[in-house]
PDB file of N, CA and C in Angstrom:
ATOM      1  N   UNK A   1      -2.646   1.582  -1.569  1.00  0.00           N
ATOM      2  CA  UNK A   1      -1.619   0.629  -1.954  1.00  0.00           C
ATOM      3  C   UNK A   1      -0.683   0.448  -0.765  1.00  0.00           C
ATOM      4  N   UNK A   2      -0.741  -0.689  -0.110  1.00  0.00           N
ATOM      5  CA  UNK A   2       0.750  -0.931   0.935  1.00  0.00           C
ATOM      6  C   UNK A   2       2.072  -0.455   0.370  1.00  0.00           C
ATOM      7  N   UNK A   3       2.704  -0.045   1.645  1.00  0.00           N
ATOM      8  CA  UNK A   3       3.720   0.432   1.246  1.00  0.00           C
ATOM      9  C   UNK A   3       5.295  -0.368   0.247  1.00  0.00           C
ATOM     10  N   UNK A   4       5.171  -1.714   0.825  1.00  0.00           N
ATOM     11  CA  UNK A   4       5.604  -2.498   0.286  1.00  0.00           C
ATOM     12  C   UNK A   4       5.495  -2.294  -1.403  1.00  0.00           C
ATOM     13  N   UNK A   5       4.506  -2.574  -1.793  1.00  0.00           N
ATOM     14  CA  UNK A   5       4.186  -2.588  -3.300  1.00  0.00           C
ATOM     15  C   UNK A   5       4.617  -0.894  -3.662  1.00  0.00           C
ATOM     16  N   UNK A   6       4.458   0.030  -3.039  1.00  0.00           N
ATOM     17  CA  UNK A   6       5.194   1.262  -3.723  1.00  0.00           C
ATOM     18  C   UNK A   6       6.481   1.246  -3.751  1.00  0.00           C
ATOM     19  N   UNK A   7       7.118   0.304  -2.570  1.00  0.00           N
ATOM     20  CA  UNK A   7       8.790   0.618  -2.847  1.00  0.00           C
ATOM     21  C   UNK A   7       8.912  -0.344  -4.084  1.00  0.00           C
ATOM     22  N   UNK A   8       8.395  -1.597  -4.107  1.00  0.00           N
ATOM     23  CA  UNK A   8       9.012  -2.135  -5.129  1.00  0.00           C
ATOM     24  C   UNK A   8       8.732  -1.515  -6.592  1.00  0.00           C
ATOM     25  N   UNK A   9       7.436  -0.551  -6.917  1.00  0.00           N
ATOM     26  CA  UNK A   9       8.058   0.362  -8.063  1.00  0.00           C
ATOM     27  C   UNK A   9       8.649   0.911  -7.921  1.00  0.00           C
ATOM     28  N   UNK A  10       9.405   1.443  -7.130  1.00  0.00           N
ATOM     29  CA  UNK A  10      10.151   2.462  -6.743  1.00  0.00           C
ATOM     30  C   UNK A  10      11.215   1.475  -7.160  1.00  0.00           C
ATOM     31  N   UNK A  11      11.471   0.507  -6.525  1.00  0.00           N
ATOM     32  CA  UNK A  11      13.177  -0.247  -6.922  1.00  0.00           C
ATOM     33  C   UNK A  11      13.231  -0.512  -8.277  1.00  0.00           C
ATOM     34  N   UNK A  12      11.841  -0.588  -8.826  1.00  0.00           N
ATOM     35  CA  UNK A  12      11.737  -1.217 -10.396  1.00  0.00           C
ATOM     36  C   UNK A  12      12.433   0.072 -11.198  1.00  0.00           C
ATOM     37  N   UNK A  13      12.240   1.358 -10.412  1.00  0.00           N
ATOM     38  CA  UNK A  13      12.506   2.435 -11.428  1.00  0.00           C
ATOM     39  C   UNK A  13      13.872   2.842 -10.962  1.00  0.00           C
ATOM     40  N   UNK A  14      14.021   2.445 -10.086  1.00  0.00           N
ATOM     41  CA  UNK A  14      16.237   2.835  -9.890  1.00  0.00           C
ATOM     42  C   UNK A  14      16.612   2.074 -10.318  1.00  0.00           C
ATOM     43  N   UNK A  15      16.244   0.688 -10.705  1.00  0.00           N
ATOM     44  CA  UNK A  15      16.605  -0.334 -11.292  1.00  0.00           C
ATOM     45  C   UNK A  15      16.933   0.265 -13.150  1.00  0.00           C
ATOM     46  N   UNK A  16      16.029   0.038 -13.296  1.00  0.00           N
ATOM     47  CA  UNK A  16      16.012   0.472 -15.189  1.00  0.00           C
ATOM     48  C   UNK A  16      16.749   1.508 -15.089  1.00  0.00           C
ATOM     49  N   UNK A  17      16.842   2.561 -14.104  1.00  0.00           N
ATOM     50  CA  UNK A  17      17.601   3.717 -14.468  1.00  0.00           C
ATOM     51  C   UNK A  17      18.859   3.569 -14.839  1.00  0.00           C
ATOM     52  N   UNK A  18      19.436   2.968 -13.541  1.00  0.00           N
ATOM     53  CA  UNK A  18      20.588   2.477 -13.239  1.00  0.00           C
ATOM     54  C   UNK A  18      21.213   1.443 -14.821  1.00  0.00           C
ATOM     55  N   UNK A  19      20.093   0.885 -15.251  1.00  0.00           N
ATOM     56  CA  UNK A  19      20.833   0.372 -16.441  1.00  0.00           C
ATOM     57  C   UNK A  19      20.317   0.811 -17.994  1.00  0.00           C
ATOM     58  N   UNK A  20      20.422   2.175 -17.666  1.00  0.00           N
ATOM     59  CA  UNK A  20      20.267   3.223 -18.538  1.00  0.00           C
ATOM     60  C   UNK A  20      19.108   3.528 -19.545  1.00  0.00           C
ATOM     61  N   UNK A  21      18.226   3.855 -18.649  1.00  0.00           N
ATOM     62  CA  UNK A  21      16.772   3.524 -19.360  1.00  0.00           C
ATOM     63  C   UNK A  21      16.821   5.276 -19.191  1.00  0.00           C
ATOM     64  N   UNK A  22      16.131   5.884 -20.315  1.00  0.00           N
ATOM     65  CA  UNK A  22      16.511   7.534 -20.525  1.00  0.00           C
ATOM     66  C   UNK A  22      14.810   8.297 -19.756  1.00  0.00           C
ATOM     67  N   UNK A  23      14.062   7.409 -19.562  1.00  0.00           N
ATOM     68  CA  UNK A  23      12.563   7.207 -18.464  1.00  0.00           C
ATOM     69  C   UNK A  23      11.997   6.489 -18.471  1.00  0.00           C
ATOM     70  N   UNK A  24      11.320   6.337 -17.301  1.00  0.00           N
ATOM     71  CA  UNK A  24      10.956   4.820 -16.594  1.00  0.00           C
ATOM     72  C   UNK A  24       9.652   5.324 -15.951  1.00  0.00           C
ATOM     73  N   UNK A  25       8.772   4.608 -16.273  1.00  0.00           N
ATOM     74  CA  UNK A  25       6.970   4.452 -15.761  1.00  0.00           C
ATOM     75  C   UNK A  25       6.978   3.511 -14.692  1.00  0.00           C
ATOM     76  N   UNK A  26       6.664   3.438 -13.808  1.00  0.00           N
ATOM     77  CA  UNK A  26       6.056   2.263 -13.027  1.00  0.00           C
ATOM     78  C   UNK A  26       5.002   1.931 -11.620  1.00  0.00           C
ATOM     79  N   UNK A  27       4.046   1.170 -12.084  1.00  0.00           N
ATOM     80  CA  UNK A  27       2.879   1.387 -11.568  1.00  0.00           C
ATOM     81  C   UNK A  27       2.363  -0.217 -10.759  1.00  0.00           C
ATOM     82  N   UNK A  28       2.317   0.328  -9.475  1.00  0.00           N
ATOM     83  CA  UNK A  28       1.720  -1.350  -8.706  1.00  0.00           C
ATOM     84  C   UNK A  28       0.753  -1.319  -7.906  1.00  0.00           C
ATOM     85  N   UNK A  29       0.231  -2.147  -8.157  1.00  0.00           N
ATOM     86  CA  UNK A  29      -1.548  -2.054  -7.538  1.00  0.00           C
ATOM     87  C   UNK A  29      -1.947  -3.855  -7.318  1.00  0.00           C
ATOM     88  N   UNK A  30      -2.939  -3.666  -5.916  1.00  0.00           N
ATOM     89  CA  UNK A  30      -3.325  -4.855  -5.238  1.00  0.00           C
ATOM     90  C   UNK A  30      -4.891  -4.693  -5.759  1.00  0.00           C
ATOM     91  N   UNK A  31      -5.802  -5.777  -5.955  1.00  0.00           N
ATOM     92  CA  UNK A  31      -6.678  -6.098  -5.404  1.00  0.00           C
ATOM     93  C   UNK A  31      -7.292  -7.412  -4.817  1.00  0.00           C
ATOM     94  N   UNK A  32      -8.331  -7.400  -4.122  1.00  0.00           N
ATOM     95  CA  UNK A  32      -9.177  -8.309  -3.117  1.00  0.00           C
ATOM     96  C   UNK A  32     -10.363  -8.242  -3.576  1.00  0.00           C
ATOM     97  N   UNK A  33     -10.850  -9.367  -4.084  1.00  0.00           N
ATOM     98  CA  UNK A  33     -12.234  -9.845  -4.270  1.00  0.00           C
ATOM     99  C   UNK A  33     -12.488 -10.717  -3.477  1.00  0.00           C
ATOM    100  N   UNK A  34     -13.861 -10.540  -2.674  1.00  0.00           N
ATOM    101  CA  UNK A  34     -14.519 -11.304  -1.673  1.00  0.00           C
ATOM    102  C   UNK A  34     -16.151 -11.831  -2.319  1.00  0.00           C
ATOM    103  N   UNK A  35     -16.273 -13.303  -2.436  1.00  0.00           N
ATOM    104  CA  UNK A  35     -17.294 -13.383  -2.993  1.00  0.00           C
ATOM    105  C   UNK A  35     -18.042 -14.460  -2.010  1.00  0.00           C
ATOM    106  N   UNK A  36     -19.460 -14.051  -1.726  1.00  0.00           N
ATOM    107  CA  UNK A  36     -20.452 -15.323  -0.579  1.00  0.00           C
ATOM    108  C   UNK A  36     -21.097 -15.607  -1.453  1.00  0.00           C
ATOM    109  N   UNK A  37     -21.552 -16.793  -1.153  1.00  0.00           N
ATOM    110  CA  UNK A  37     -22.740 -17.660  -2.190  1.00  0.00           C
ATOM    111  C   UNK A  37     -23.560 -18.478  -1.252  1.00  0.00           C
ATOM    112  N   UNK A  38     -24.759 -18.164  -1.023  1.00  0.00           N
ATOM    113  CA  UNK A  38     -25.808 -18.651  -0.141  1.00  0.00           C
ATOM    114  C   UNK A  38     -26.689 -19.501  -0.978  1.00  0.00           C
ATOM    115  N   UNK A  39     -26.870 -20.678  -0.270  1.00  0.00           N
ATOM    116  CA  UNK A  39     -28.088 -21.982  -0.898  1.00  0.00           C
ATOM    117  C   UNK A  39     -29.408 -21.797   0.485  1.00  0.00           C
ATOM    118  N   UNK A  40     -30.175 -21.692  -0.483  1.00  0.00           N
ATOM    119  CA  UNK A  40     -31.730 -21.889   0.588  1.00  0.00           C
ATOM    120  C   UNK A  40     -31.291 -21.449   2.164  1.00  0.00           C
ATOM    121  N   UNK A  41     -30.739 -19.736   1.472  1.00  0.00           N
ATOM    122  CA  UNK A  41     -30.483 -18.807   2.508  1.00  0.00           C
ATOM    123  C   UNK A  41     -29.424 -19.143   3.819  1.00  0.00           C
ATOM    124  N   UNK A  42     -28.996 -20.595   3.435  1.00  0.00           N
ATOM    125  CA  UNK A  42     -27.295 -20.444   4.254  1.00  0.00           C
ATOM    126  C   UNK A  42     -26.023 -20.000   3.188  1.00  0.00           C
ATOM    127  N   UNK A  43     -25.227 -19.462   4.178  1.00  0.00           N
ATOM    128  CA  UNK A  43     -23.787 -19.522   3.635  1.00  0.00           C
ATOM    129  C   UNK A  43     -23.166 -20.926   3.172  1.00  0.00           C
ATOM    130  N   UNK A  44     -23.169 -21.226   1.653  1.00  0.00           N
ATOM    131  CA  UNK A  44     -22.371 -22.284   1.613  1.00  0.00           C
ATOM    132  C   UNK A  44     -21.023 -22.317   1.114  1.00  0.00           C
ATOM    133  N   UNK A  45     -20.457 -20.934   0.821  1.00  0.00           N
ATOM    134  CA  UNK A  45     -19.020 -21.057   0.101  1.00  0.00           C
ATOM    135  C   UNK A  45     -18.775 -19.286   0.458  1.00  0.00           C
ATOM    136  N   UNK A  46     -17.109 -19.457   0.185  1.00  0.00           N
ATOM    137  CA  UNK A  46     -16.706 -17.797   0.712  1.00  0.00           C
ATOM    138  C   UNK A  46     -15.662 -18.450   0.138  1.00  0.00           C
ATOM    139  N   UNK A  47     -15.286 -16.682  -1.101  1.00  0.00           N
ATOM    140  CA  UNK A  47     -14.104 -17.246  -1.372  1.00  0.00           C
ATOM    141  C   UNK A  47     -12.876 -15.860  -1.421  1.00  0.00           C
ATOM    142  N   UNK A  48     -12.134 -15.677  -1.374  1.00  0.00           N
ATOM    143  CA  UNK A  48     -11.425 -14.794  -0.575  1.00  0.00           C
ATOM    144  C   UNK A  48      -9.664 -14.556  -1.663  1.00  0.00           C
ATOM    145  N   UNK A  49     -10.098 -14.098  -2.396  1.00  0.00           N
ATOM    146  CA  UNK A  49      -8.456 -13.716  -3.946  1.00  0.00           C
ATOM    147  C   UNK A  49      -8.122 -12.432  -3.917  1.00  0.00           C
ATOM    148  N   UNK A  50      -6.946 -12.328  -3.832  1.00  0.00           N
ATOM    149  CA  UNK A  50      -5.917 -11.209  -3.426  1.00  0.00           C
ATOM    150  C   UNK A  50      -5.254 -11.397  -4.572  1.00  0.00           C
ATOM    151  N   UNK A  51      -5.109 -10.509  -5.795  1.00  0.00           N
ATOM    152  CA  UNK A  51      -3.515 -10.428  -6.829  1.00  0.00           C
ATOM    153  C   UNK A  51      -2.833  -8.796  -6.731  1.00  0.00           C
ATOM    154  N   UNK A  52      -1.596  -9.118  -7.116  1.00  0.00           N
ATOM    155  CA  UNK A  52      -0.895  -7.696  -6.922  1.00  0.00           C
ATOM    156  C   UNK A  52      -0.354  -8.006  -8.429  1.00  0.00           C
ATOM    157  N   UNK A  53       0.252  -6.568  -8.805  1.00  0.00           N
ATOM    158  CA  UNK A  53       0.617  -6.868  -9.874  1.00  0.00           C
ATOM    159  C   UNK A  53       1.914  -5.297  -9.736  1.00  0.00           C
ATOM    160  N   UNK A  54       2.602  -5.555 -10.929  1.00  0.00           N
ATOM    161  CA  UNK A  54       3.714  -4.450 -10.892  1.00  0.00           C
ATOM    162  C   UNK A  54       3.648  -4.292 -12.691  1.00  0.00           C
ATOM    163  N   UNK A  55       3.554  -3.266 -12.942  1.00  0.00           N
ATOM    164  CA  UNK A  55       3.811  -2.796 -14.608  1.00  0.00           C
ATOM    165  C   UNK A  55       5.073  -1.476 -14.475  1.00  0.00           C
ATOM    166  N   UNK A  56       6.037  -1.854 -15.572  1.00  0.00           N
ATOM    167  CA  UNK A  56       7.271  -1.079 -16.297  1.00  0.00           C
ATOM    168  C   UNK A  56       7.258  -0.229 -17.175  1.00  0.00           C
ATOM    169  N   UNK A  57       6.889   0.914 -17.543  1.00  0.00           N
ATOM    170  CA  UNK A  57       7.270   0.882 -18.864  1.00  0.00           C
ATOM    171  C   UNK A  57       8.451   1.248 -18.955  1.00  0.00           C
ATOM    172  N   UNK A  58       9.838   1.478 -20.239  1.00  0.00           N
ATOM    173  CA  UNK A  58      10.878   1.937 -19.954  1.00  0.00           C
ATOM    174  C   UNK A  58      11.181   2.692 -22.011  1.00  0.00           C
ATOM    175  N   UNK A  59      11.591   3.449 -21.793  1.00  0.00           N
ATOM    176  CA  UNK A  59      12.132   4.534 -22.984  1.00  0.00           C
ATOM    177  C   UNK A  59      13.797   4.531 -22.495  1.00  0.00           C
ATOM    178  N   UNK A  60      13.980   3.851 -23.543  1.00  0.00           N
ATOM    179  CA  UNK A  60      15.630   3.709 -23.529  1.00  0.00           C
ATOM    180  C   UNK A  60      16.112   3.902 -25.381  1.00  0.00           C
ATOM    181  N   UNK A  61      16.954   4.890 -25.481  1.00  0.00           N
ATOM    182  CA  UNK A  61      17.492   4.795 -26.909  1.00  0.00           C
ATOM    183  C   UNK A  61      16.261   5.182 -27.837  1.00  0.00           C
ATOM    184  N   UNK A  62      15.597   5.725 -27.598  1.00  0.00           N
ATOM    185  CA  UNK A  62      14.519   6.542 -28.502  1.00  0.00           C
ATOM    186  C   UNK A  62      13.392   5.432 -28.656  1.00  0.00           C
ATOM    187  N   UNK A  63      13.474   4.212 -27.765  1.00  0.00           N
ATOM    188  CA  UNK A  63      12.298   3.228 -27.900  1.00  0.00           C
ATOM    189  C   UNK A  63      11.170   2.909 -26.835  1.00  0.00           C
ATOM    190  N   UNK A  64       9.905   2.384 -26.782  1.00  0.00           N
ATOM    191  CA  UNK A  64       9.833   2.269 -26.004  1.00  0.00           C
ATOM    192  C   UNK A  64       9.774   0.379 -25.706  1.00  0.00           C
TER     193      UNK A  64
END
């Protein structure tokens, strides 16, 4: 995981703390799918998708 995407769980969880969340989960993860597609054995397409994503959970006041 780049480091980038760990601080921002990291800010996600001083964040909730800070506005009084009693524990805080948080989990961020990238992936990259690379896909080729060959016609009568040439390359005719390449396609190249990157998503990141960030998940919270937060337990505040006996909830989650």
């Amino acid at each position: 995981m780049p480091a980038d995407l760990g601080n921002r769980a990291a800010q996600a969880v001083e964040l909730a703390r800070k506005a009084g969340a009693d524990h805080v989960w948080a989990t961020a993860s990238q992936q990259r799918d690379v896909e080729f597609e060959y016609r009568d054995g040439a390359l005719e397409k390449v396609q190249d998708t990157t998503s990141r994503s960030l998940a919270v959970q937060i337990y505040a006041g006996g909830r989650y």
